[in-house]
PDB file of N, CA and C in Angstrom:
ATOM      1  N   UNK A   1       0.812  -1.187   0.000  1.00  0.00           N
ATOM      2  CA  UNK A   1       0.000   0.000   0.000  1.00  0.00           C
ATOM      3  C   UNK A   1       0.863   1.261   0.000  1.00  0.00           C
ATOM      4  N   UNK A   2       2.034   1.144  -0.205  1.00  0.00           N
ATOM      5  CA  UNK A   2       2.952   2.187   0.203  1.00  0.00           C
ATOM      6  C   UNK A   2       3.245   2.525  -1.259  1.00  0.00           C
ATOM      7  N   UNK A   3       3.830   2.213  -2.219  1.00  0.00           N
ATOM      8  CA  UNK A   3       4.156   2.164  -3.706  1.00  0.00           C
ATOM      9  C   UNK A   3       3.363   1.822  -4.199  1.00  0.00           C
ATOM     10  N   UNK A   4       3.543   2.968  -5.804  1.00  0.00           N
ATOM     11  CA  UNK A   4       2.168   2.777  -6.553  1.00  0.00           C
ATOM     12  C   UNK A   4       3.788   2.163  -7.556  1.00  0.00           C
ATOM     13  N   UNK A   5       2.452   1.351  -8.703  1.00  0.00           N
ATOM     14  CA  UNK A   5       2.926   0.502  -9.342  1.00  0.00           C
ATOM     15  C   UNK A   5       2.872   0.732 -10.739  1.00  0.00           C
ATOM     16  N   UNK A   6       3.249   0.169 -12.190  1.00  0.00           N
ATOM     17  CA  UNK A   6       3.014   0.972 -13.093  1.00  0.00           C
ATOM     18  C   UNK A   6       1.475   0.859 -13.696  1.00  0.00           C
ATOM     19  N   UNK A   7       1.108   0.136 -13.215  1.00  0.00           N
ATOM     20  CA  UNK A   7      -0.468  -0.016 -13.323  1.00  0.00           C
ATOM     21  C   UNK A   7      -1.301   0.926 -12.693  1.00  0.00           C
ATOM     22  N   UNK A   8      -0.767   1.444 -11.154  1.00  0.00           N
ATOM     23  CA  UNK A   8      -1.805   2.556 -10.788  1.00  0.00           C
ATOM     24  C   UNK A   8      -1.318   3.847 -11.415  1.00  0.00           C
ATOM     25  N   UNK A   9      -0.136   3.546 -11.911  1.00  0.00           N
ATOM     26  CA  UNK A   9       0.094   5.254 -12.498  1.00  0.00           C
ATOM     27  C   UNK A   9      -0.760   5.456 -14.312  1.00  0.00           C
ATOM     28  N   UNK A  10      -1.011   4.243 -15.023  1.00  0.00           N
ATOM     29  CA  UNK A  10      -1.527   4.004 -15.934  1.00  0.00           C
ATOM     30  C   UNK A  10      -3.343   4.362 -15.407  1.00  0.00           C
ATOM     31  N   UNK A  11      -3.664   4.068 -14.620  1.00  0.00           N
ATOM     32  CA  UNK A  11      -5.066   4.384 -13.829  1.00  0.00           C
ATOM     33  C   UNK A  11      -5.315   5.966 -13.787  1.00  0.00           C
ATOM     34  N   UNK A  12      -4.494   6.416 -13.351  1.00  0.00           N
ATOM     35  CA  UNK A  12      -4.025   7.691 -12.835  1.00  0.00           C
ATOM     36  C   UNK A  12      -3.974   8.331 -14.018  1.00  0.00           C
ATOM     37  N   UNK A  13      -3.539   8.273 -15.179  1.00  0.00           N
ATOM     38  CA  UNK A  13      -3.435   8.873 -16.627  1.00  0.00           C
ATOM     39  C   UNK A  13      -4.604   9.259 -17.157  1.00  0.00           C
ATOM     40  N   UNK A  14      -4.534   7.716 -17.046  1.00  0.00           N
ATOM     41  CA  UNK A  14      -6.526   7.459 -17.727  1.00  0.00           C
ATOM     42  C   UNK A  14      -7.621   8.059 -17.108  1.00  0.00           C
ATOM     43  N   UNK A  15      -7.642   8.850 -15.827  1.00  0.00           N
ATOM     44  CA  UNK A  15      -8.375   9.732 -15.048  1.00  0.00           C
ATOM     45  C   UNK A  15      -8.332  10.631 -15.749  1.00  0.00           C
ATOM     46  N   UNK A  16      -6.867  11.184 -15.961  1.00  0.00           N
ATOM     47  CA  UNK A  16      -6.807  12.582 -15.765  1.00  0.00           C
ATOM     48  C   UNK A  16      -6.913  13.474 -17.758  1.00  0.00           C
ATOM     49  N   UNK A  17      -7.309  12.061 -18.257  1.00  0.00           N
ATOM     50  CA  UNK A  17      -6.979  12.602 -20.012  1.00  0.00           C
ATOM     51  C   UNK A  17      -8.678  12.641 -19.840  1.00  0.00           C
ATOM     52  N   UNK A  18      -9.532  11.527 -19.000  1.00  0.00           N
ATOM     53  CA  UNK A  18     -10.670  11.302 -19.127  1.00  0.00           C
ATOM     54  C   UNK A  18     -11.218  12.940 -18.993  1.00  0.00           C
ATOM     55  N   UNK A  19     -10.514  13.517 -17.884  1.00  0.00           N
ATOM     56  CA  UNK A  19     -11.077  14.890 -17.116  1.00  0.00           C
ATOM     57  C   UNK A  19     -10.730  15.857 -17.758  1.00  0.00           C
ATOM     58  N   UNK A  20      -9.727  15.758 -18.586  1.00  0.00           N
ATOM     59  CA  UNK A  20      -8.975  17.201 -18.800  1.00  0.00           C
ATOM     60  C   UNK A  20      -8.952  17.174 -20.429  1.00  0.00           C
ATOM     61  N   UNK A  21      -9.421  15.805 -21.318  1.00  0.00           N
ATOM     62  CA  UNK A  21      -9.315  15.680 -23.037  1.00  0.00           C
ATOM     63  C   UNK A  21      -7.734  15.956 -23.094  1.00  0.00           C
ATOM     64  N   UNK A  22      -7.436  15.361 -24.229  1.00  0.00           N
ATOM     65  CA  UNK A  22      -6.068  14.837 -24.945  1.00  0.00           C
ATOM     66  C   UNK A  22      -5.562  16.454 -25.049  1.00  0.00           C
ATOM     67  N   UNK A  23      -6.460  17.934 -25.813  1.00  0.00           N
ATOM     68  CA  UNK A  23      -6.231  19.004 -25.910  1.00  0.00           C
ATOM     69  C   UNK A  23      -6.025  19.800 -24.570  1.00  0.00           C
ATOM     70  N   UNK A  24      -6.634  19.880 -24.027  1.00  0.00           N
ATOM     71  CA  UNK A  24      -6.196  20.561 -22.958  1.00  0.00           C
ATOM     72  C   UNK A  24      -5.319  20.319 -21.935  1.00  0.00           C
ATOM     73  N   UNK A  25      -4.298  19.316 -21.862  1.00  0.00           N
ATOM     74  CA  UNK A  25      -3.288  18.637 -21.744  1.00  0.00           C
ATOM     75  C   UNK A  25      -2.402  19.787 -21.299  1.00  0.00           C
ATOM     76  N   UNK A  26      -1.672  19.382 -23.186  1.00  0.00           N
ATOM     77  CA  UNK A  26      -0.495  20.363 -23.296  1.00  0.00           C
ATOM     78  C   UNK A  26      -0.719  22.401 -22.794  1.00  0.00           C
ATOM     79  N   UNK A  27      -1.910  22.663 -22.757  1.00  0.00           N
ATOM     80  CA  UNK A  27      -2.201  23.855 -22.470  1.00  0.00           C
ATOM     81  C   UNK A  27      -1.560  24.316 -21.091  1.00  0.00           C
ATOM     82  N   UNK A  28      -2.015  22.923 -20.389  1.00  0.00           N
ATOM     83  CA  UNK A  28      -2.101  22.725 -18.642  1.00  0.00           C
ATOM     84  C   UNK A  28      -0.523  22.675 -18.856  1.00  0.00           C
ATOM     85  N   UNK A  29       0.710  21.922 -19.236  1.00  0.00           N
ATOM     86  CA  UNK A  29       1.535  21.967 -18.674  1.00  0.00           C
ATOM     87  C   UNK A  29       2.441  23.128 -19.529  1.00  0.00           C
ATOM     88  N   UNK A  30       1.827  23.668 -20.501  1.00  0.00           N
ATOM     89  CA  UNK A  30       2.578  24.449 -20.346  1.00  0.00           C
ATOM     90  C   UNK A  30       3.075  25.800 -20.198  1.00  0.00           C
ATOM     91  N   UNK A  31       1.439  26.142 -19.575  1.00  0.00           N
ATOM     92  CA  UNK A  31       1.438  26.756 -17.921  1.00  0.00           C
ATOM     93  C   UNK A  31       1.995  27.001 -16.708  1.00  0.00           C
ATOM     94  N   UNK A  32       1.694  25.404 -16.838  1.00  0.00           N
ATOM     95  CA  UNK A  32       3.106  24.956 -15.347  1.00  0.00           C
ATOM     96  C   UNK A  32       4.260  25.491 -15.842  1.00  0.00           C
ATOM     97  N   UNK A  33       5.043  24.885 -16.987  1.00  0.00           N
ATOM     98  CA  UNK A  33       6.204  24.769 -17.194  1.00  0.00           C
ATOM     99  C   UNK A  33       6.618  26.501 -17.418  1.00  0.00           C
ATOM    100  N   UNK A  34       5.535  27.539 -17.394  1.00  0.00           N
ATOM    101  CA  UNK A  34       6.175  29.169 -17.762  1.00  0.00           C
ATOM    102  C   UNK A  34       6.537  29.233 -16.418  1.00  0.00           C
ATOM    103  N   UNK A  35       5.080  29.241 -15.086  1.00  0.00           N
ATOM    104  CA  UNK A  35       5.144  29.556 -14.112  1.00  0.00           C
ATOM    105  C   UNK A  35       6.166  28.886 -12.922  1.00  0.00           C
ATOM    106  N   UNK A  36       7.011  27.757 -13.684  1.00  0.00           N
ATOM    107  CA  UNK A  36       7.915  27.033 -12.646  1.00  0.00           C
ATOM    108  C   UNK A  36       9.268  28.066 -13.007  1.00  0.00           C
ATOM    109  N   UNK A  37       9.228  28.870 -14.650  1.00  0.00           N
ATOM    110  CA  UNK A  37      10.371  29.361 -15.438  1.00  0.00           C
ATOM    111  C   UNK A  37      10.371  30.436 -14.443  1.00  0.00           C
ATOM    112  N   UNK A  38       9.243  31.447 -14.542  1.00  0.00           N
ATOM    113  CA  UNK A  38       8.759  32.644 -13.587  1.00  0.00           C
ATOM    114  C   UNK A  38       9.319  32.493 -12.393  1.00  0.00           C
ATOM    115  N   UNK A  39       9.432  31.111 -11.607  1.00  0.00           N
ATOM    116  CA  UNK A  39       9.700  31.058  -9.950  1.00  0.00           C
ATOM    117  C   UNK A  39      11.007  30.942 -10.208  1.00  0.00           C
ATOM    118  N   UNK A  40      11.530  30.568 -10.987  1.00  0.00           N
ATOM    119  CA  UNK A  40      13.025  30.274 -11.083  1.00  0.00           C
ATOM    120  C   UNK A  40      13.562  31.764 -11.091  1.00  0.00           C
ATOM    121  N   UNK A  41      13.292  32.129 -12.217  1.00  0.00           N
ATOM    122  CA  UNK A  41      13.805  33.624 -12.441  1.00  0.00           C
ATOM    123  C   UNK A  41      13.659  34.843 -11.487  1.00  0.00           C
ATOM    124  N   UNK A  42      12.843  34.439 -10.651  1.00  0.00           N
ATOM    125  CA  UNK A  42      12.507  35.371  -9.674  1.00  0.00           C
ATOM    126  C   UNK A  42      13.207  34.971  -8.247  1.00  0.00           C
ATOM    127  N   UNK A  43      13.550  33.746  -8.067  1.00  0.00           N
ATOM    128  CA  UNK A  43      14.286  33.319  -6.964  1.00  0.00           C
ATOM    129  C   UNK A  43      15.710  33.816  -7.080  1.00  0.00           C
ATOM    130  N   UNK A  44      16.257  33.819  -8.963  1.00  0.00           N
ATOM    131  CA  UNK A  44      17.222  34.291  -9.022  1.00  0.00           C
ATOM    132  C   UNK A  44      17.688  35.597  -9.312  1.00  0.00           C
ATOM    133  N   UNK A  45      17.028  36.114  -8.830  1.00  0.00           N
ATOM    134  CA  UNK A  45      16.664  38.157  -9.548  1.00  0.00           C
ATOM    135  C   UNK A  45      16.976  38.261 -10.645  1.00  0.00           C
ATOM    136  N   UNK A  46      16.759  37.688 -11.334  1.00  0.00           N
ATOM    137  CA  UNK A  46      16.656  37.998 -12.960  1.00  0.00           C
ATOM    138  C   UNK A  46      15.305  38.460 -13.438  1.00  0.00           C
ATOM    139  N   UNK A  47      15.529  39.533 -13.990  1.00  0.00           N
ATOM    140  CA  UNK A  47      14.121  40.705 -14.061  1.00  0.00           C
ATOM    141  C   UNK A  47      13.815  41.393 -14.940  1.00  0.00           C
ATOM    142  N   UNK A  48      14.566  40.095 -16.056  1.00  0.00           N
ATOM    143  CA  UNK A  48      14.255  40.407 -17.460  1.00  0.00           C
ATOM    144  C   UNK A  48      13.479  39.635 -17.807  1.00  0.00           C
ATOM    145  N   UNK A  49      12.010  40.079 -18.586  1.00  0.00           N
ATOM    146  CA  UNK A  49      10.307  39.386 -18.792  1.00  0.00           C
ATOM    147  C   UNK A  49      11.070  38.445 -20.214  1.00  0.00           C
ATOM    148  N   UNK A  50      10.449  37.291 -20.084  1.00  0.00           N
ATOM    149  CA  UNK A  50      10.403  36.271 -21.343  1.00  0.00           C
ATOM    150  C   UNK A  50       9.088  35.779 -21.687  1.00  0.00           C
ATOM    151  N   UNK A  51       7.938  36.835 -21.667  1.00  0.00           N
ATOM    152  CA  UNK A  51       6.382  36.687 -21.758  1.00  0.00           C
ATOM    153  C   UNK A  51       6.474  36.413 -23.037  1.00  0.00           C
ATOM    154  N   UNK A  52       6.934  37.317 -23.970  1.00  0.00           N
ATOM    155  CA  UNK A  52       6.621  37.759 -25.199  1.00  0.00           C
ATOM    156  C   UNK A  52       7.706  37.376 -26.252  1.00  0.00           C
ATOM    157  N   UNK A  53       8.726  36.265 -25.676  1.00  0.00           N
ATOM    158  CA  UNK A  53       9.467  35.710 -26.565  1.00  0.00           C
ATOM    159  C   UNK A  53       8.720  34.996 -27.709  1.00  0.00           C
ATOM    160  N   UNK A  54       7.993  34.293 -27.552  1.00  0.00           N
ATOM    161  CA  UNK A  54       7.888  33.525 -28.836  1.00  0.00           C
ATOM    162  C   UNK A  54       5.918  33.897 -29.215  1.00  0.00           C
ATOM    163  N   UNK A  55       5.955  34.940 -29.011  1.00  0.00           N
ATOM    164  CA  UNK A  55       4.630  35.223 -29.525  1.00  0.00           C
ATOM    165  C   UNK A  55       4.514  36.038 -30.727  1.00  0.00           C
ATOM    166  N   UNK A  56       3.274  36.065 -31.911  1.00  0.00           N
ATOM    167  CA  UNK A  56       3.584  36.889 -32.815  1.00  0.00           C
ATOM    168  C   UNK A  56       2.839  38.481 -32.165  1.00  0.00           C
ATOM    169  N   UNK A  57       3.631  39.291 -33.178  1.00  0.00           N
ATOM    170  CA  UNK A  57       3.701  40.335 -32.729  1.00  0.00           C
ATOM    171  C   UNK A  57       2.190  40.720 -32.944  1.00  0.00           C
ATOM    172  N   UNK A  58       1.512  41.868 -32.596  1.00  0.00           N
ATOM    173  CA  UNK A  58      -0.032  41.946 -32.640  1.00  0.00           C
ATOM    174  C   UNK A  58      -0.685  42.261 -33.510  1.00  0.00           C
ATOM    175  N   UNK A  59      -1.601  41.982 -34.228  1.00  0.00           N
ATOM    176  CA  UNK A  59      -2.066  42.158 -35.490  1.00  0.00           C
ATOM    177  C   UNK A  59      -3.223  43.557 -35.518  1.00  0.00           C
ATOM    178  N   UNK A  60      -2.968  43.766 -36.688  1.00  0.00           N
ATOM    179  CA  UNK A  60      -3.975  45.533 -36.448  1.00  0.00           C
ATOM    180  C   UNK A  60      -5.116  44.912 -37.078  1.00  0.00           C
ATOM    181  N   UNK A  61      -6.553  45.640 -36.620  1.00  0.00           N
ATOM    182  CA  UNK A  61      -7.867  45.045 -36.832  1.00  0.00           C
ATOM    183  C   UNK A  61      -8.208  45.490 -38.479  1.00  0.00           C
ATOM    184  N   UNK A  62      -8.765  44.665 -38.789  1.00  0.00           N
ATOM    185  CA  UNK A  62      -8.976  45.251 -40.367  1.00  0.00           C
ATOM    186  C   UNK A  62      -9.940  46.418 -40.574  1.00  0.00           C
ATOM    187  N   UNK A  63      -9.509  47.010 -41.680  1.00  0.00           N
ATOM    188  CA  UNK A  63     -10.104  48.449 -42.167  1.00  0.00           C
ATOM    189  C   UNK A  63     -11.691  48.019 -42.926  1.00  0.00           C
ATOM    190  N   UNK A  64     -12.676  48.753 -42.192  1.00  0.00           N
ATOM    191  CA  UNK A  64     -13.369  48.234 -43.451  1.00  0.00           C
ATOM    192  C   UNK A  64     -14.041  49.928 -43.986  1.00  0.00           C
ATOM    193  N   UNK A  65     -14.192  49.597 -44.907  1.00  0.00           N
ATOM    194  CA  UNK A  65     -14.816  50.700 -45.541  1.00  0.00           C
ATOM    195  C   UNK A  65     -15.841  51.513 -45.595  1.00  0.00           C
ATOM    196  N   UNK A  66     -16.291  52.373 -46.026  1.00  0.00           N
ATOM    197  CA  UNK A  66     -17.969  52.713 -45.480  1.00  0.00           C
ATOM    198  C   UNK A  66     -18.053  53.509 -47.013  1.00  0.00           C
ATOM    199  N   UNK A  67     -19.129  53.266 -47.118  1.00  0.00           N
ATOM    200  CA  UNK A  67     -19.672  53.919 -48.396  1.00  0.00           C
ATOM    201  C   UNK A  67     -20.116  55.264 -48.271  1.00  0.00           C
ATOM    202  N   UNK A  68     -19.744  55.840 -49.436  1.00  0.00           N
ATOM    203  CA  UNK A  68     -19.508  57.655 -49.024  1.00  0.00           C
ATOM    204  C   UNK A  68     -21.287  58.096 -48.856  1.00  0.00           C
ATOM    205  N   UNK A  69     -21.767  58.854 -48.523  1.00  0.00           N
ATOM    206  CA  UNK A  69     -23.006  59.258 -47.997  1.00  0.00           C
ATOM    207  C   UNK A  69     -23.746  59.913 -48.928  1.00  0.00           C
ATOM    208  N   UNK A  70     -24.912  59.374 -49.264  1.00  0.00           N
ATOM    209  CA  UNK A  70     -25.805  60.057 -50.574  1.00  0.00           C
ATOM    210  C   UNK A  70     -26.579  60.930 -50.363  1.00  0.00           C
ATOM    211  N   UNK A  71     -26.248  62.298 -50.951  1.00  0.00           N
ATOM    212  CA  UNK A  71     -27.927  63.390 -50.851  1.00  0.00           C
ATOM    213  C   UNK A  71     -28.895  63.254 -51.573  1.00  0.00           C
ATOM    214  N   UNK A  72     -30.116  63.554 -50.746  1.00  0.00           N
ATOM    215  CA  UNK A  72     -31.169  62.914 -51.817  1.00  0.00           C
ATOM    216  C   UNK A  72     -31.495  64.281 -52.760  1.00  0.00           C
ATOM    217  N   UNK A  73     -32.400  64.155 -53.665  1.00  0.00           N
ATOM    218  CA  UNK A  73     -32.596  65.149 -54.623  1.00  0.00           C
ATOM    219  C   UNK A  73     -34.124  65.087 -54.133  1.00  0.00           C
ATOM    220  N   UNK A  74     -34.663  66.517 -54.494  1.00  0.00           N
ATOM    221  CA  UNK A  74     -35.833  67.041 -53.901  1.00  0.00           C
ATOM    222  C   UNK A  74     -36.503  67.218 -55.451  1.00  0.00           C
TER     223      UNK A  74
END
């Protein structure tokens, strides 16, 4: 009862893909894996941000046009 075995950790998988889907997985860890980067960097005063390393840069909203405004005739 003390050690889990590779069968309860296979149990344990199969819970947690059941709960969380195959996609939202990788989302979850790699979450974890910024916010473990974050504790690191901050334990070591390093206080330079790596948020925005690998993101694309921001996209401008598209233009749309408007049709020029008609006077009516009397």
């Amino acid at each position: 009862m003390g050690e889990f075995s590779p069968i309860h950790w296979l149990i344990v998988l199969a819970i947690v893909v059941l709960l969380f889907g195959g996609k939202k997985i990788p989302e979850v860890m790699k979450g974890l894996g910024e916010g473990i980067r974050h504790f690191k960097d901050g334990m070591s005063g390093n206080t330079q941000s790596t948020q925005n390393v690998n993101t694309a840069p921001p996209v401008a909203p598209p233009v749309v046009p408007q049709a020029p405004a008609t006077e009516e005739k009397k």
